[in-house]
N, C-alpha and C. Protein backbone atom coordinates (compact mmCIF):
# COMPACT_ATOMS: atom_id res chain seq x y z
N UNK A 1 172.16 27.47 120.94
CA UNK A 1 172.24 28.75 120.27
C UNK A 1 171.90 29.86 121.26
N UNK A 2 172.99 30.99 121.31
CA UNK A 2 172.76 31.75 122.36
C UNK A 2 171.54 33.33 121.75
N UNK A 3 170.93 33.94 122.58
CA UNK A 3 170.25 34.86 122.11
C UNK A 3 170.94 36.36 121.59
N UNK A 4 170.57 36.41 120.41
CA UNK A 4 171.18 37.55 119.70
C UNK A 4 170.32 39.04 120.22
N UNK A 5 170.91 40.36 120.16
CA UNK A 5 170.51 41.12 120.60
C UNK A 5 171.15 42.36 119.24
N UNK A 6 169.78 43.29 119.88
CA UNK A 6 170.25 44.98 118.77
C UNK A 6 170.24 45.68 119.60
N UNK A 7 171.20 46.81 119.29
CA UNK A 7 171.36 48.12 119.88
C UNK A 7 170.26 49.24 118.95
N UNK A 8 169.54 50.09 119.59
CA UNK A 8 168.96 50.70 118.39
C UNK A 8 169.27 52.35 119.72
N UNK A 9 169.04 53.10 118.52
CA UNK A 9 169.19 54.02 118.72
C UNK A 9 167.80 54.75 118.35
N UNK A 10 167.23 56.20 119.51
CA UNK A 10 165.91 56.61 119.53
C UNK A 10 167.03 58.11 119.26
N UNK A 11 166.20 58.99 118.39
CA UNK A 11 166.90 60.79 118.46
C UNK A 11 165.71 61.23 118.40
N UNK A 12 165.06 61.91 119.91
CA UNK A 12 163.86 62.75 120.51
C UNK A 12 164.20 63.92 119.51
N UNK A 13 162.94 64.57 119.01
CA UNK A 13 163.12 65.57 118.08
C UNK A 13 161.83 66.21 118.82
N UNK A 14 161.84 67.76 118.74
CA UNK A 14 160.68 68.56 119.61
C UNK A 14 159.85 68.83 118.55
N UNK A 15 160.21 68.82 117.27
CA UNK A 15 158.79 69.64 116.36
C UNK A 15 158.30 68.39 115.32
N UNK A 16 158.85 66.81 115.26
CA UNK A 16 159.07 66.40 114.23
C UNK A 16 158.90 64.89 115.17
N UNK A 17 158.58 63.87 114.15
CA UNK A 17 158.57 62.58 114.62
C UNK A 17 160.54 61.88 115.08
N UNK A 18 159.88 61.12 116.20
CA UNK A 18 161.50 60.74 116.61
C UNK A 18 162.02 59.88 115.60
N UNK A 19 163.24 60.25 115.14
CA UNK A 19 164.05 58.84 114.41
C UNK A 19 164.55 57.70 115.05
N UNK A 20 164.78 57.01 114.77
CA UNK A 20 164.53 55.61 115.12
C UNK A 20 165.99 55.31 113.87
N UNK A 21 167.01 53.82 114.50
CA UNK A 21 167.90 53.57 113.58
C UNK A 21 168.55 52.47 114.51
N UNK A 22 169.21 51.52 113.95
CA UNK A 22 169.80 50.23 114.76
C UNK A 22 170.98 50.46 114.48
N UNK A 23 171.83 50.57 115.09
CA UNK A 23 173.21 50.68 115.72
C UNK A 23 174.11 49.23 115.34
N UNK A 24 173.49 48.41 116.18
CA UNK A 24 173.99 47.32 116.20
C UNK A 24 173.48 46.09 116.29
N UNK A 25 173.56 45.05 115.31
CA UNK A 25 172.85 43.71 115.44
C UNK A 25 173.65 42.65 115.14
N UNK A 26 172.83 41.61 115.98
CA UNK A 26 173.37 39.88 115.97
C UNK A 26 174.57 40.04 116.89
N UNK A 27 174.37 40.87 118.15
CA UNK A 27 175.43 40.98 118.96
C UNK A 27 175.06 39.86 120.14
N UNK A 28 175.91 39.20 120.87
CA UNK A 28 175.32 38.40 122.58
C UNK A 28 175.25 39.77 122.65
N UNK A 29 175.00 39.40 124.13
CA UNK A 29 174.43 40.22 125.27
C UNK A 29 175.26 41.18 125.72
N UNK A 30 176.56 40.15 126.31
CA UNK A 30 177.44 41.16 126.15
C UNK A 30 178.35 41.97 125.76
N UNK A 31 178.36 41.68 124.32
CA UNK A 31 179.09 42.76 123.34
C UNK A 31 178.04 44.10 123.15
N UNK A 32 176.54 43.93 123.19
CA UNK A 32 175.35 44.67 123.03
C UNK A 32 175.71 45.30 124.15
N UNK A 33 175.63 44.75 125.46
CA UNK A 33 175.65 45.79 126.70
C UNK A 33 177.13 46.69 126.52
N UNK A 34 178.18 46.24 125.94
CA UNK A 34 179.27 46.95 126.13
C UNK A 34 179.43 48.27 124.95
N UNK A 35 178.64 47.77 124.11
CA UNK A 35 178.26 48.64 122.88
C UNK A 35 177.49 49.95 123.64
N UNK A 36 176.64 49.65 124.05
CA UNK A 36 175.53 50.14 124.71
C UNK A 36 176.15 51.45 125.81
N UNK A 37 177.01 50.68 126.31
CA UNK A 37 178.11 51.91 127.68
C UNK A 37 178.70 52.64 126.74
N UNK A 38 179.18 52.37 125.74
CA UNK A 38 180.42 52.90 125.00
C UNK A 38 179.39 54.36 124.54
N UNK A 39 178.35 53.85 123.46
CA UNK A 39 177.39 55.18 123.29
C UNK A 39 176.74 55.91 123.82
N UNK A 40 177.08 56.22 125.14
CA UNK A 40 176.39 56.34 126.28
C UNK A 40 177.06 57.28 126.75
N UNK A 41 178.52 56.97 127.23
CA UNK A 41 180.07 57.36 127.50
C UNK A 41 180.44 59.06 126.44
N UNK A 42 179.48 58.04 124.70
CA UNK A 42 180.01 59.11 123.79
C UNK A 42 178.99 60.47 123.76
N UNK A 43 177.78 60.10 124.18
CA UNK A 43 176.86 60.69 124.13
C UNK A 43 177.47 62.54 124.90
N UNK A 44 176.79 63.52 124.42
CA UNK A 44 177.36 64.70 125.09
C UNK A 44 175.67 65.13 125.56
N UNK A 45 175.65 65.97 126.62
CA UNK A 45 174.91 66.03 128.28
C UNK A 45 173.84 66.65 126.94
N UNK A 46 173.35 67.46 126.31
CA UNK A 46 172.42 68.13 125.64
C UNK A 46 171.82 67.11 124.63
N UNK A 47 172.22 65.96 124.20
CA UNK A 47 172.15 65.31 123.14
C UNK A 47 170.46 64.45 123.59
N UNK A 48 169.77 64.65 122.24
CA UNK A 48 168.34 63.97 122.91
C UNK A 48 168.51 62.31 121.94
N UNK A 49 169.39 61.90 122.11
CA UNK A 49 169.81 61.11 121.78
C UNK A 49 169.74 59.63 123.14
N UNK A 50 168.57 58.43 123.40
CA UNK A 50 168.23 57.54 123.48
C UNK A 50 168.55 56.17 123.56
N UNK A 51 169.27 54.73 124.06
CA UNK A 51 169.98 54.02 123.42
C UNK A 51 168.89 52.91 123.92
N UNK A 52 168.72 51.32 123.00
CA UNK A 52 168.04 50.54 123.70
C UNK A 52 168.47 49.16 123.34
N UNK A 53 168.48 48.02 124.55
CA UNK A 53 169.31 46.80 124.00
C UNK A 53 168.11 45.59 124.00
N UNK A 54 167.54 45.17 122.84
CA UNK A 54 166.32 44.61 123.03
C UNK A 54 166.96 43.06 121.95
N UNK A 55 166.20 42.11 122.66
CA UNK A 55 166.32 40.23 122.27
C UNK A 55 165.51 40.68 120.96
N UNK A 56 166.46 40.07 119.83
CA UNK A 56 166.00 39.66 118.53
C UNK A 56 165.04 39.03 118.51
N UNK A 57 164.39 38.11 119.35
CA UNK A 57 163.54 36.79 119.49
C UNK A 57 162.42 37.46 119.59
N UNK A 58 161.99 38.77 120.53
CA UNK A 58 160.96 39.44 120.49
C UNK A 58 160.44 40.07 119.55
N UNK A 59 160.88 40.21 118.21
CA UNK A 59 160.88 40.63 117.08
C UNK A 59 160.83 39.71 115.58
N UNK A 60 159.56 41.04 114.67
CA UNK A 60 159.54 39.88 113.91
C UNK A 60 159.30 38.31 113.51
N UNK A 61 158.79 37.52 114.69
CA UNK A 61 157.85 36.53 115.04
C UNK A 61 156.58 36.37 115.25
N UNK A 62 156.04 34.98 114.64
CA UNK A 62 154.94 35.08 114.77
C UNK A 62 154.31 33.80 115.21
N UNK A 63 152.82 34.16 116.15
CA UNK A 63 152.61 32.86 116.88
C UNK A 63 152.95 31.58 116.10
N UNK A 64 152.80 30.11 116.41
CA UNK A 64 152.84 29.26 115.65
C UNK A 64 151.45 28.93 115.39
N UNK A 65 150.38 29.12 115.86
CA UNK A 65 148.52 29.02 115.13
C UNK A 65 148.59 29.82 114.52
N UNK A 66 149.34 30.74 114.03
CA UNK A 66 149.08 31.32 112.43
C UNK A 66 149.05 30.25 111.45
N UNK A 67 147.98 30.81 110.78
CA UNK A 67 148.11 30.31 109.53
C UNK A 67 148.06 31.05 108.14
N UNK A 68 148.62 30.92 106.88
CA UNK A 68 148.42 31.89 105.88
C UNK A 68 147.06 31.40 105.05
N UNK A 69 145.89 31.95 104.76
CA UNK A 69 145.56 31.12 103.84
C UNK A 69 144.97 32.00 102.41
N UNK A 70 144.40 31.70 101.49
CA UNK A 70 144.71 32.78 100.23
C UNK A 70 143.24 33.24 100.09
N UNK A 71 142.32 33.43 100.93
CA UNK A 71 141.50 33.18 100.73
C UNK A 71 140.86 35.08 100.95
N UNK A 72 140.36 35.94 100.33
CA UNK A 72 139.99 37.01 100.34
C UNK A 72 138.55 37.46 100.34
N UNK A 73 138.19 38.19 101.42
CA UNK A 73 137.14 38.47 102.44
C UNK A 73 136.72 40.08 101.74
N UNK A 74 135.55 39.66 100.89
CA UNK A 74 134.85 41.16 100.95
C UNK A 74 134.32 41.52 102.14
N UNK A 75 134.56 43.02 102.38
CA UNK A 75 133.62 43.29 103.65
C UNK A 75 132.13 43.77 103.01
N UNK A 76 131.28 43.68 104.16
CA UNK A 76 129.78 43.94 103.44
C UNK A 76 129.16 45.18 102.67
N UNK A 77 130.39 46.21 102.87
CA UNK A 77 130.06 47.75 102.20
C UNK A 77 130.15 47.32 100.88
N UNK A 78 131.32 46.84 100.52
CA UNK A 78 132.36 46.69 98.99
C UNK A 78 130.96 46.05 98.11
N UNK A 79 129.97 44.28 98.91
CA UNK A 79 129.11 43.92 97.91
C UNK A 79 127.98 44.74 98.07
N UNK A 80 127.71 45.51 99.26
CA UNK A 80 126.06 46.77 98.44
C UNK A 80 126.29 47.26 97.77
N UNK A 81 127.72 47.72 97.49
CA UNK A 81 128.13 49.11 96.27
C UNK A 81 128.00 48.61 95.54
N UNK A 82 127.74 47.78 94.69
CA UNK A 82 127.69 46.79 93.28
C UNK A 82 125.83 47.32 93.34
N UNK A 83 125.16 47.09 94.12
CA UNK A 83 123.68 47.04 93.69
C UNK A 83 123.28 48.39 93.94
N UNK A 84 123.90 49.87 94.16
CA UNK A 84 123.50 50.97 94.37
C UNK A 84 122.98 51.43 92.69
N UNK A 85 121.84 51.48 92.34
CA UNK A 85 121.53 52.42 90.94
C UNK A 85 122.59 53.94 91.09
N UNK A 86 122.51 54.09 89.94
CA UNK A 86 122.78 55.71 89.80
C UNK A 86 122.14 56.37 88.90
């Protein structure tokens, strides 16, 4: 199985948080890289417009010593507040 890749797209904004948006996914490498020239090519010289070609595999994974377990952890503030008078 070969490694899948996304195109994502970054739009730098000066007063405001950057947007962020994926272009393209579950591409190889090199349909991603050719994707990648093409928006690049389209891009016009003022545009704060960003492109990035990053491995699916790096994403969304998690070690394999994870474990889930159901088990829920008061922290020590949550049980004094129970014995505070008022």
């Amino acid at each position: 199985m070969s490694a899948k890749y996304l195109v994502i797209e970054q739009i730098k904004l000066n007063t405001f948080n950057d947007i962020w948006s994926v272009k393209y996914f579950d591409q190889s490498y090199d349909n991603a890289f050719s994707k990648l020239v093409a928006l690049e090519t389209l891009k016009s010289k003022d545009d704060n417009k960003v492109y990035y070609v990053v491995n699916q595999k790096h994403l969304w994974c998690k070690p394999n010593e994870w474990t889930i377990n159901n088990e829920i952890k008061k922290p020590a503030q949550e049980t004094n507040q129970e014995e505070l008078p008022f």
